[in-house]
N, C-alpha and C. Protein backbone atom coordinates (compact mmCIF):
# COMPACT_ATOMS: atom_id res chain seq x y z
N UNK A 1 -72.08 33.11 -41.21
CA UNK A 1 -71.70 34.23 -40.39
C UNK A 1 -72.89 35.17 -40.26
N UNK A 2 -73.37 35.57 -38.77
CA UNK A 2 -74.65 36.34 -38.66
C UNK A 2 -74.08 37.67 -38.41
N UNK A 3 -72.67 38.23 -38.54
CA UNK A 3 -72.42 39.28 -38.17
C UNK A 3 -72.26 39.71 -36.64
N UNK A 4 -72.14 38.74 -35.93
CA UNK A 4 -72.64 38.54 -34.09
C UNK A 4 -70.87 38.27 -33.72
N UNK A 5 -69.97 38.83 -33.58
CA UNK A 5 -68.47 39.00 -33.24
C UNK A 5 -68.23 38.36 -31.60
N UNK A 6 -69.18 38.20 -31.11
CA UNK A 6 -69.46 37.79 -29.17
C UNK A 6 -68.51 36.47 -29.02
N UNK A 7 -68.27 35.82 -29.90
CA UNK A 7 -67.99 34.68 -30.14
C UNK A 7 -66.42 34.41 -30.50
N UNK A 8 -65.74 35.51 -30.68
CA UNK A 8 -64.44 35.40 -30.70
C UNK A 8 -63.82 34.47 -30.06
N UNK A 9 -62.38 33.93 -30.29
CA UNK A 9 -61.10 33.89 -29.46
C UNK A 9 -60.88 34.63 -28.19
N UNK A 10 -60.97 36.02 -28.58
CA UNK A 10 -60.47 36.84 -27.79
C UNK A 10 -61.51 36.96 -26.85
N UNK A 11 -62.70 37.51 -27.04
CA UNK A 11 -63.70 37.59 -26.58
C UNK A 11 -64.08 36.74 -25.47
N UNK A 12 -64.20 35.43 -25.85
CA UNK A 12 -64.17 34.43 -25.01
C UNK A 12 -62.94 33.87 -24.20
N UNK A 13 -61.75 33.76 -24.87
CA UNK A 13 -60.91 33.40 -23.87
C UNK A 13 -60.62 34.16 -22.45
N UNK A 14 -61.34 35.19 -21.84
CA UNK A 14 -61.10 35.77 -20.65
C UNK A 14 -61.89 34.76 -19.84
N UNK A 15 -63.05 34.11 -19.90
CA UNK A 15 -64.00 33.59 -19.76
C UNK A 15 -63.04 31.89 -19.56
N UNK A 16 -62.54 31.67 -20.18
CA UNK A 16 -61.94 30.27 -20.38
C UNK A 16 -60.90 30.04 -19.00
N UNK A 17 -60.05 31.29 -19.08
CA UNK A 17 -59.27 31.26 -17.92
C UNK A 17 -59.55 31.35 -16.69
N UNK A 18 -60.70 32.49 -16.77
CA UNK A 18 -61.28 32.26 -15.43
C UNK A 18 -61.97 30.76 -14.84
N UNK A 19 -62.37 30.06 -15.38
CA UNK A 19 -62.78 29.02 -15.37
C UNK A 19 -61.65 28.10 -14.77
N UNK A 20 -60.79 27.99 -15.00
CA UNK A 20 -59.73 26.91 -14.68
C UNK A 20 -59.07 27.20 -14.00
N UNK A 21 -58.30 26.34 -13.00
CA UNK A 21 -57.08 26.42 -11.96
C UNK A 21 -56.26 25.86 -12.12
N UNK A 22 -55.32 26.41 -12.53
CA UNK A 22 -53.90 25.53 -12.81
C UNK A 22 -53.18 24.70 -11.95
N UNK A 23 -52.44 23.59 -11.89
CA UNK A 23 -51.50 23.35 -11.54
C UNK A 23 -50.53 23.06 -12.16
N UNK A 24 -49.27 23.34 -11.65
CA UNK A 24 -48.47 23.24 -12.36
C UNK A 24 -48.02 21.34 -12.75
N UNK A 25 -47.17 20.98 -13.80
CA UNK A 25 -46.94 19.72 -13.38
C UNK A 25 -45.47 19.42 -12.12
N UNK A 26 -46.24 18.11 -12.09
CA UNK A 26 -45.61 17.59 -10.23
C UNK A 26 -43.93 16.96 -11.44
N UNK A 27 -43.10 17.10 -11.30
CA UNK A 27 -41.74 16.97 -11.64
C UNK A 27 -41.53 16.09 -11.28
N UNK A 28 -41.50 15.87 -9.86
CA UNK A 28 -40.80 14.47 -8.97
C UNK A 28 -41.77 13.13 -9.37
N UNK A 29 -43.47 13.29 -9.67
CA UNK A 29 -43.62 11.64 -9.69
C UNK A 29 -43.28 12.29 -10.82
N UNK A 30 -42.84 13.06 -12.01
CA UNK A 30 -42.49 11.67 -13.45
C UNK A 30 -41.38 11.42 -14.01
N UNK A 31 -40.08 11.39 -13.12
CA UNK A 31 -39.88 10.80 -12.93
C UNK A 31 -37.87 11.99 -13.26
N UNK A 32 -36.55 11.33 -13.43
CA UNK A 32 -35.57 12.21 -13.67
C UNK A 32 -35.51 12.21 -15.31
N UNK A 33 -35.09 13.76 -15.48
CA UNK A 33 -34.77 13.79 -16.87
C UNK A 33 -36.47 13.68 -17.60
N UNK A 34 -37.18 14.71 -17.36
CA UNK A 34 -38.36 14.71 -17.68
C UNK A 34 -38.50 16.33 -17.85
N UNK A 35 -38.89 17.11 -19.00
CA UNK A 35 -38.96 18.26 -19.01
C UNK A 35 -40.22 18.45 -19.26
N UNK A 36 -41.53 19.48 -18.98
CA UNK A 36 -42.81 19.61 -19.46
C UNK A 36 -42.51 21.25 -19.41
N UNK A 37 -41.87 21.80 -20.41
CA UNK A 37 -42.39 23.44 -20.74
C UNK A 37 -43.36 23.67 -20.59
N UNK A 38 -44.20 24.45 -19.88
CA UNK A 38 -45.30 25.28 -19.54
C UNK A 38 -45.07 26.83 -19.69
N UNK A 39 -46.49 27.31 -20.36
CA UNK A 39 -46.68 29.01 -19.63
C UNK A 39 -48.03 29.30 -18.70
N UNK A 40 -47.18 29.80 -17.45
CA UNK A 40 -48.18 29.87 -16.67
C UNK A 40 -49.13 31.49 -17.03
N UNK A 41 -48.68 32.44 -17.86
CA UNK A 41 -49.60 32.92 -17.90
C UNK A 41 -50.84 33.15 -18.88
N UNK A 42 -50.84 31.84 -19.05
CA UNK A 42 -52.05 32.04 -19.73
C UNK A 42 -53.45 31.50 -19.04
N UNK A 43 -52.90 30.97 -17.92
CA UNK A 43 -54.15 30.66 -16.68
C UNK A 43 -54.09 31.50 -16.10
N UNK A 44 -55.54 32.01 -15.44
CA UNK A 44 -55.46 33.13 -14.41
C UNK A 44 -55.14 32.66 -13.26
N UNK A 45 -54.12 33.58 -12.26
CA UNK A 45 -53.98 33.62 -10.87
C UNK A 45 -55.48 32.94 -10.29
N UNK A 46 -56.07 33.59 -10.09
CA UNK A 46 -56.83 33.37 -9.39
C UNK A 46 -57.95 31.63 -9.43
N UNK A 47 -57.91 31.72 -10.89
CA UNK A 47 -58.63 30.57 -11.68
C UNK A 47 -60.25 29.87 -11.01
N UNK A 48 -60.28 29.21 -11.28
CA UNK A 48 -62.11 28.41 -11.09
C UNK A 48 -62.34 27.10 -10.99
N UNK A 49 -62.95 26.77 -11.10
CA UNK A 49 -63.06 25.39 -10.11
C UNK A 49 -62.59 23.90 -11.26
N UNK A 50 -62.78 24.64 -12.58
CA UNK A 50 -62.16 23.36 -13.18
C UNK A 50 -60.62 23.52 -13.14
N UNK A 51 -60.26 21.83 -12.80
CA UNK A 51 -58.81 21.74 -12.52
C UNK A 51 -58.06 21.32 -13.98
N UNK A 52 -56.73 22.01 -14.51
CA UNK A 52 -55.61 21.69 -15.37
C UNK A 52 -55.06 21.42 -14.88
N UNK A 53 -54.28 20.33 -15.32
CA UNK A 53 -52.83 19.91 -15.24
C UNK A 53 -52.16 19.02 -15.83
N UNK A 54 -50.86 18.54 -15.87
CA UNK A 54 -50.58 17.76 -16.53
C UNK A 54 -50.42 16.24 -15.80
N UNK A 55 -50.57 15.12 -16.39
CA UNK A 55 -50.42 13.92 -16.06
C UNK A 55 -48.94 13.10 -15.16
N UNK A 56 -48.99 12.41 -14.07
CA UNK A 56 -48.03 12.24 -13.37
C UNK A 56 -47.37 11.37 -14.04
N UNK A 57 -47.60 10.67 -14.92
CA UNK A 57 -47.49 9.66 -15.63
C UNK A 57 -47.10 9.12 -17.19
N UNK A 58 -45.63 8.95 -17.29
CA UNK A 58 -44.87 9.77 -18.63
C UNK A 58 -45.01 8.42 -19.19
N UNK A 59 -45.21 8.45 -20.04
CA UNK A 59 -45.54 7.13 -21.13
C UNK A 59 -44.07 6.70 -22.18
N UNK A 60 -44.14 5.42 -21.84
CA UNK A 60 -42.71 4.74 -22.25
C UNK A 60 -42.10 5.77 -24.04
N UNK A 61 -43.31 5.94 -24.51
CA UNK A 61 -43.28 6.50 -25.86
C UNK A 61 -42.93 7.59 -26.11
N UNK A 62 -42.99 8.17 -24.84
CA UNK A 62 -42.65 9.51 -25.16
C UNK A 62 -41.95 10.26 -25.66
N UNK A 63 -40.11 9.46 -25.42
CA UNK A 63 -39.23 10.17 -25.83
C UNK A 63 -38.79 9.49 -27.10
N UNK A 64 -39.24 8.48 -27.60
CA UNK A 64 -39.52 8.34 -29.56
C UNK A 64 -40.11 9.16 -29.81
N UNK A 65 -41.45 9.75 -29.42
CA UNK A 65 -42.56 10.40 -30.06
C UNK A 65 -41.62 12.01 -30.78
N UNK A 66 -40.73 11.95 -29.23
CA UNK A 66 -40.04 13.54 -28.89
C UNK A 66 -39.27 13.56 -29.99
N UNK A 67 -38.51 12.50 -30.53
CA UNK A 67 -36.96 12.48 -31.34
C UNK A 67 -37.78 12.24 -33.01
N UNK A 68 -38.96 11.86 -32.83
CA UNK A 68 -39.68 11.73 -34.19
C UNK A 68 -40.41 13.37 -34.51
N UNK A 69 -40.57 13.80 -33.61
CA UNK A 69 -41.55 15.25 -33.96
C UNK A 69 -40.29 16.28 -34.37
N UNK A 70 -39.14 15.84 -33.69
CA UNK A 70 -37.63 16.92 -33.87
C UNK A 70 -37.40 16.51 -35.20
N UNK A 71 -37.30 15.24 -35.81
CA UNK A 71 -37.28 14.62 -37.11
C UNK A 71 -37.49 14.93 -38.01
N UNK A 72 -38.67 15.67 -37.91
CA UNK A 72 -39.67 15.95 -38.65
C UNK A 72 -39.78 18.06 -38.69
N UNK A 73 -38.92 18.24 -38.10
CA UNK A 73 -38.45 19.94 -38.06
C UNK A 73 -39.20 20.89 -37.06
N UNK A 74 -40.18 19.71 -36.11
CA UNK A 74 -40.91 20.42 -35.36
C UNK A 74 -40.33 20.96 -34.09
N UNK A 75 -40.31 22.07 -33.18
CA UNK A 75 -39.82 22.39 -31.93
C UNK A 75 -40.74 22.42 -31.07
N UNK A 76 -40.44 21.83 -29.45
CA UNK A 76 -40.99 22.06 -28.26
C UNK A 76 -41.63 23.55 -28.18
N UNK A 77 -43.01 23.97 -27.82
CA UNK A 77 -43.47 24.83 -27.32
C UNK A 77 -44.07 24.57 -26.03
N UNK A 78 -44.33 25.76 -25.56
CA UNK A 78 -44.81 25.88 -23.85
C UNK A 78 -45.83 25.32 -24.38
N UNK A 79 -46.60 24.47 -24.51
CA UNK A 79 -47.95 24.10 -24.20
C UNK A 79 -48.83 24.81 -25.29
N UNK A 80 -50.04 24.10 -26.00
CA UNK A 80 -51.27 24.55 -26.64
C UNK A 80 -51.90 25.25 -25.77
N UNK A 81 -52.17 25.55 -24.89
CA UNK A 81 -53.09 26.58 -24.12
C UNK A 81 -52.78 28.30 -24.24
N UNK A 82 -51.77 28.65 -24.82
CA UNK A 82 -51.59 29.73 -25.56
C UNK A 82 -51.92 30.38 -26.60
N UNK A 83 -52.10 29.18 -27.30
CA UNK A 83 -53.13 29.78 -28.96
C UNK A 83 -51.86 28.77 -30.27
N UNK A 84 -50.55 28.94 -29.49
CA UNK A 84 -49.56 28.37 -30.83
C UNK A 84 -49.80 27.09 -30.97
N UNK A 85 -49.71 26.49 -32.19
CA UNK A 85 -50.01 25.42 -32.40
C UNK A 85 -49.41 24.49 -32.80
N UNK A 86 -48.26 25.15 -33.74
CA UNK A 86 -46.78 24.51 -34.80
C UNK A 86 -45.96 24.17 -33.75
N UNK A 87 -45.85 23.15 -33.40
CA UNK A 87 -44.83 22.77 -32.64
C UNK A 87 -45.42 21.32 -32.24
N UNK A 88 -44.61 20.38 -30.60
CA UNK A 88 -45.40 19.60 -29.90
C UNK A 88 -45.16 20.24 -28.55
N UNK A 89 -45.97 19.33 -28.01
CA UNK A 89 -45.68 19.40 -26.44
C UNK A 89 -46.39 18.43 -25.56
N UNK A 90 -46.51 18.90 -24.69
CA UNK A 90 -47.22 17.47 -23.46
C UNK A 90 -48.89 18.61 -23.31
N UNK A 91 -49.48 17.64 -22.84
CA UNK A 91 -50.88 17.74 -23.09
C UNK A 91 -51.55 18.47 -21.77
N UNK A 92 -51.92 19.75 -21.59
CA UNK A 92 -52.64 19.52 -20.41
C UNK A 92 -54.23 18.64 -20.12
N UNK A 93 -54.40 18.56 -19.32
CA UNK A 93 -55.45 17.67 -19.39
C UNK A 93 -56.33 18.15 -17.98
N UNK A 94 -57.93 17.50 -17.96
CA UNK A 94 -58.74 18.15 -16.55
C UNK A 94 -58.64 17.02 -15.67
N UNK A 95 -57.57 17.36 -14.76
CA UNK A 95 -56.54 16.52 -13.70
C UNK A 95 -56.83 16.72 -12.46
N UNK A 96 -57.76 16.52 -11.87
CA UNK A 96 -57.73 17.28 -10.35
C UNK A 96 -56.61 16.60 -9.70
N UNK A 97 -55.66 17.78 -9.47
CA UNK A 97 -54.04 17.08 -8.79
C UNK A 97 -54.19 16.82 -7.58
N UNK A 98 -55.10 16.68 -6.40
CA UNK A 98 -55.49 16.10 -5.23
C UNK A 98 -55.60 15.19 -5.08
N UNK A 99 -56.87 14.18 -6.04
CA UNK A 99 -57.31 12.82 -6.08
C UNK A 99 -56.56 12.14 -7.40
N UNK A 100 -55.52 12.82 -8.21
CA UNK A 100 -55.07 12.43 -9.54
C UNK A 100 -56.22 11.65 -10.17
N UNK A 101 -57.70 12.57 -10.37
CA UNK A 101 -58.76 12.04 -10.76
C UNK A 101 -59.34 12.67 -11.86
N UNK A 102 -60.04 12.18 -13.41
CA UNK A 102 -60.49 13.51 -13.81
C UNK A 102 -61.25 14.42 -13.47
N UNK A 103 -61.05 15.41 -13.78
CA UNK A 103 -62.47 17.05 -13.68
C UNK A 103 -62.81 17.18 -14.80
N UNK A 104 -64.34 17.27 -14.55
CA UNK A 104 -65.21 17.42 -15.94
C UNK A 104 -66.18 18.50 -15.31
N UNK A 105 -67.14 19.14 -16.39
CA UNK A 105 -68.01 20.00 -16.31
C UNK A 105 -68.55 19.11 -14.89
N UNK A 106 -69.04 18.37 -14.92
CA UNK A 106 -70.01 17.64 -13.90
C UNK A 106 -69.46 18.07 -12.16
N UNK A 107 -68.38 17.38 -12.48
CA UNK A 107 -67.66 17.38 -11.26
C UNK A 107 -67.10 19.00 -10.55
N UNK A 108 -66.96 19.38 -11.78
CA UNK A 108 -66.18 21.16 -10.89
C UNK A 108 -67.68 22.25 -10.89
N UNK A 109 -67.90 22.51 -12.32
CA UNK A 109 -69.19 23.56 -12.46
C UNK A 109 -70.66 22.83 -11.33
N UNK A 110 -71.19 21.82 -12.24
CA UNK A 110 -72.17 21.20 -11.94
C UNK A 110 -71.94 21.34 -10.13
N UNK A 111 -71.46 20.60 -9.41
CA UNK A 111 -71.01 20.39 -8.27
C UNK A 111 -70.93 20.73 -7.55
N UNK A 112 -69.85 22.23 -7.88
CA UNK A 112 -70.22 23.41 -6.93
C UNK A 112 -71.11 24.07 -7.00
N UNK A 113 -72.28 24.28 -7.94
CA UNK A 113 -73.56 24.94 -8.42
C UNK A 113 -74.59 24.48 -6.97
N UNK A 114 -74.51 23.32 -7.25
CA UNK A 114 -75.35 22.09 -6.34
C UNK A 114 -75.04 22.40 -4.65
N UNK A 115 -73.88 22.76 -4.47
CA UNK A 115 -73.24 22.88 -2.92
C UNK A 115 -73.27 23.84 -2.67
N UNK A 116 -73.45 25.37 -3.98
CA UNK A 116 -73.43 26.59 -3.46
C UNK A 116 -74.43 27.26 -3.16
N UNK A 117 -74.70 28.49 -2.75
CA UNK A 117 -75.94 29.24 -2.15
C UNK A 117 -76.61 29.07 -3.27
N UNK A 118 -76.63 28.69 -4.65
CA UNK A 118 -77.60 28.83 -5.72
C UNK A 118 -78.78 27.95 -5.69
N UNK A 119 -80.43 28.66 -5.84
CA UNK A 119 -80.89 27.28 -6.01
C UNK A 119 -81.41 26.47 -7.55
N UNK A 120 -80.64 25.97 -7.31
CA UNK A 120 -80.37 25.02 -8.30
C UNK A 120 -81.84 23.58 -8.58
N UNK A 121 -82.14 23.43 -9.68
CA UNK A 121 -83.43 22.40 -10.19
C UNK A 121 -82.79 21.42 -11.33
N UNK A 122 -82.52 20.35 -10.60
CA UNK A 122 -82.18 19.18 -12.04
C UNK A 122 -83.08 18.53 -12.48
N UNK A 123 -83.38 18.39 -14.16
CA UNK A 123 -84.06 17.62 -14.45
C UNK A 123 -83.27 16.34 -15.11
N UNK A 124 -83.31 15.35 -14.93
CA UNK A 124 -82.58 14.28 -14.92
C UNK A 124 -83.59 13.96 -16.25
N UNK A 125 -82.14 12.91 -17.45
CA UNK A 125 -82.99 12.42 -18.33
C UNK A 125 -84.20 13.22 -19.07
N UNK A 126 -83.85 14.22 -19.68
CA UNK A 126 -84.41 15.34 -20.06
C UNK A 126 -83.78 16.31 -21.31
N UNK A 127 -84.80 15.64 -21.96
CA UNK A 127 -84.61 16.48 -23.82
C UNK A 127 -85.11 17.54 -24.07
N UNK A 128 -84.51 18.60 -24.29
CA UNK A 128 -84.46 20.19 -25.16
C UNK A 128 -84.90 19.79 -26.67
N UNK A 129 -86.24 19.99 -26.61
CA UNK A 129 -87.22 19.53 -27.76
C UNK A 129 -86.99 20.78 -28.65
N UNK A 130 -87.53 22.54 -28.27
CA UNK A 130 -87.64 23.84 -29.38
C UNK A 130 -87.62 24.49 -28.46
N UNK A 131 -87.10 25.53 -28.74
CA UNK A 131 -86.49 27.13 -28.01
C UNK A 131 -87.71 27.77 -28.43
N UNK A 132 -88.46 28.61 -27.63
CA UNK A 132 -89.67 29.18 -27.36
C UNK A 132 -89.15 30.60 -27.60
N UNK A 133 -90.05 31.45 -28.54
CA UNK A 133 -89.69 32.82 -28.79
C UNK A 133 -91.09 33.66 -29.45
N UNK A 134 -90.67 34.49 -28.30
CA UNK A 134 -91.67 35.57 -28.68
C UNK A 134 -91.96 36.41 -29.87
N UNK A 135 -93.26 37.40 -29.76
CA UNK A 135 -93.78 37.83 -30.78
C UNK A 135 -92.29 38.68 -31.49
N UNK A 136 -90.75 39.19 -30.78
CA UNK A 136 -90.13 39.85 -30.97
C UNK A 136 -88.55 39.16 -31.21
N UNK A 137 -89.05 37.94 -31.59
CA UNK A 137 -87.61 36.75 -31.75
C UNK A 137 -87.32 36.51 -30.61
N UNK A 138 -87.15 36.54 -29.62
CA UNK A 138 -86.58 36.51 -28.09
C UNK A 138 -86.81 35.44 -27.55
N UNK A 139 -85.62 34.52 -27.46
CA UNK A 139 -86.32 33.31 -26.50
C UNK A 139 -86.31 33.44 -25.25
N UNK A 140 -87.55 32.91 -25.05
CA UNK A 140 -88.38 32.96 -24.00
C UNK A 140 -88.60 31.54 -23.06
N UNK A 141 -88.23 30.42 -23.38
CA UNK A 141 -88.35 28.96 -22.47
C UNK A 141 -87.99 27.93 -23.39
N UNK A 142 -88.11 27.16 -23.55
CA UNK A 142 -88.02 26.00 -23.92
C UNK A 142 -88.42 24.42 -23.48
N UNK A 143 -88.65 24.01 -25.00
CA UNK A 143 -89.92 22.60 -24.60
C UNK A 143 -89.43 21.69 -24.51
N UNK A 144 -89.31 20.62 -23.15
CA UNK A 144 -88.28 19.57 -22.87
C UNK A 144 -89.36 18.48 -22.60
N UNK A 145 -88.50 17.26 -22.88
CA UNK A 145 -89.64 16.18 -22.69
C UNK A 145 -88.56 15.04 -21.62
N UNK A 146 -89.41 14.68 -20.63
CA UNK A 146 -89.00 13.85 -19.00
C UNK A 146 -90.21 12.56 -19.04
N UNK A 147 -89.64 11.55 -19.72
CA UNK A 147 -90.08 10.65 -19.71
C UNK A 147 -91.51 9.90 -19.82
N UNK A 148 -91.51 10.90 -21.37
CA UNK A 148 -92.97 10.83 -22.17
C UNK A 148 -93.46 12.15 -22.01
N UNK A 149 -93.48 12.79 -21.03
CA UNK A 149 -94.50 14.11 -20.81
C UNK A 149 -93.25 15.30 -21.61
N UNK A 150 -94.35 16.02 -22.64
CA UNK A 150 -93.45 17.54 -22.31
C UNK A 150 -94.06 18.26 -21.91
N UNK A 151 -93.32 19.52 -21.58
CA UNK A 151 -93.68 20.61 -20.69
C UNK A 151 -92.74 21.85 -21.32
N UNK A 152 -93.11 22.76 -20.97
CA UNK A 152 -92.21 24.06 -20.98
C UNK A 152 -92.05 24.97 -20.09
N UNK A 153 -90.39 25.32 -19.95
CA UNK A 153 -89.51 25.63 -19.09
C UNK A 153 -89.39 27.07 -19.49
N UNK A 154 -90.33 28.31 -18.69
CA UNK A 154 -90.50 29.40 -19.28
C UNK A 154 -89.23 30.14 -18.50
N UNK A 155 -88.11 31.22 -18.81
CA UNK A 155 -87.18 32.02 -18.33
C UNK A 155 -87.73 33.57 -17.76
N UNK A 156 -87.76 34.07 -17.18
CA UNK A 156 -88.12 35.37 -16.76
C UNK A 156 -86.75 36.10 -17.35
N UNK A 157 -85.51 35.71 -17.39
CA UNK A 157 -84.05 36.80 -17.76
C UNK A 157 -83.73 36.15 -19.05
N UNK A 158 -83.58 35.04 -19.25
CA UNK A 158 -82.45 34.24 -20.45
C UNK A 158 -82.20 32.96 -20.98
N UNK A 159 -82.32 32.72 -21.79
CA UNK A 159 -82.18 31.56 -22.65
C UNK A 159 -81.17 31.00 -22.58
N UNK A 160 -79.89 30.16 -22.29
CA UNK A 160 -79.11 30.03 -22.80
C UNK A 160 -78.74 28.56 -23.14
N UNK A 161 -78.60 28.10 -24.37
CA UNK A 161 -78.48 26.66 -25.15
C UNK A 161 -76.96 26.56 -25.40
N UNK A 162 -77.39 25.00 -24.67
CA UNK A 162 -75.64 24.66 -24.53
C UNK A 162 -76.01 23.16 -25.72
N UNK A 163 -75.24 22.67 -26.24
CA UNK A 163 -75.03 21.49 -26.55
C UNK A 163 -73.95 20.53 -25.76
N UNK A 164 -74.46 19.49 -25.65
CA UNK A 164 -73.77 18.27 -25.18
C UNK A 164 -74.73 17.42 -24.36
N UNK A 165 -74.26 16.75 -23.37
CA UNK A 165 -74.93 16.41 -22.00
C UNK A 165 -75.54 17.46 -21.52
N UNK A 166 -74.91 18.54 -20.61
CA UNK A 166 -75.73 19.75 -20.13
C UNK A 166 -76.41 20.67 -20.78
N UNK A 167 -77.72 20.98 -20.95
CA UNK A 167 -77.96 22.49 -21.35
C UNK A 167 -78.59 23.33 -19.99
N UNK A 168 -78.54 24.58 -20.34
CA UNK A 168 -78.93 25.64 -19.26
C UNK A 168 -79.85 26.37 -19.63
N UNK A 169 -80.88 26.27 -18.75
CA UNK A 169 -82.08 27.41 -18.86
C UNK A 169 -81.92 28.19 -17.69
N UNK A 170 -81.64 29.71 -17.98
CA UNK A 170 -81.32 30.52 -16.84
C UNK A 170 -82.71 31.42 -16.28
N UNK A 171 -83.00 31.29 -14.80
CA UNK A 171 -84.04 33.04 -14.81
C UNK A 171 -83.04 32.93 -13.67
N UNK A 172 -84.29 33.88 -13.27
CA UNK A 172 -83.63 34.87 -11.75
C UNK A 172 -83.72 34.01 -10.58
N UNK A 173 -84.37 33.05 -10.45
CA UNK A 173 -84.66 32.11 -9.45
C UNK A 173 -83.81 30.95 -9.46
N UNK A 174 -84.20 30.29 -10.35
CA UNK A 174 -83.28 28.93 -10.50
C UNK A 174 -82.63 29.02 -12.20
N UNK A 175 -81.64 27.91 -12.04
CA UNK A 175 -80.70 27.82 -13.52
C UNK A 175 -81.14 26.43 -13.36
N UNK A 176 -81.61 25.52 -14.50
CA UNK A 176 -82.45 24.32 -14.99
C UNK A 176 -81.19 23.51 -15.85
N UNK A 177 -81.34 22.22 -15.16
CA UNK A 177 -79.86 22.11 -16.13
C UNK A 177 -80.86 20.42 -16.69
């Protein structure tokens, strides 16, 4: 613990919702006698380009799974996307309900980044070697290596290190993914 609180639950979950667009689940494909409790407010109205939802597609198991979790003293809740956890429920998942296709970072963030007024620089196949920091701790760029060569990716505004597939180097001009 560095004493740095930015990192909350709370803090961050405003950030989470905005991000996502709900849909609700589709009732009719899954089928009669199918219940999926939801709370819708824990997605924002307005939401963002990654898509939630739930799956059209109710799995033969389901209603053992249902009569084994009751078994066992557990009760139906609206959905994990609230914070509660003691209970079961049905899963939301990143569903784009148009193409019943998944949405991933790639496809919603990445995507629209690429299509929007931003200008945007990909470096394809490209390793985040050391975070570059000045005489005052401050990172300042970072040293990536593109197929044998490295180089460094200096920021004029901000650093920001993601782990996974994507990371982000932000300035004022372009965001470096």
């Amino acid at each position: 613990m560095i004493g740095d609180s930015s990192f909350t639950w709370d803090n961050l979950l405003p950030y989470f919702k905005k991000s996502m667009s709900f849909t609700p689940p589709n009732l009719q494909k899954l089928g009669p006698n199918v219940n999926v409790p939801f709370d819708p407010t824990v997605f924002s109205p307005s939401g963002g380009p990654l898509h939630v939802s739930y799956s059209n597609y109710y799995q033969p198991i389901s209603p053992y799974s249902i009569k084994a979790f009751e078994s066992l003293g557990l009760h139906s809740i609206d959905g994990f996307n609230s914070g509660e956890l003691i209970g079961w429920s049905h899963i939301t998942t990143t569903i784009d309900p148009r193409a019943e296709t998944r949405d991933s970072a790639e496809t919603s963030f990445l995507q629209s980044a690429i299509q929007g007024p931003t200008k945007l620089q990909i470096y394809k196949q490209t390793l985040a070697k050391k975070i570059i920091f000045n005489s005052q701790k401050r990172a300042i760029g970072v040293q990536v290596t593109t197929d044998g060569i490295t180089y460094t990716l200096s920021a004029a505004k901000e650093v920001i290190v993601a782990t996974g597939v994507v990371s982000v180097l932000s300035t004022k001009q372009k965001i470096y993914f």
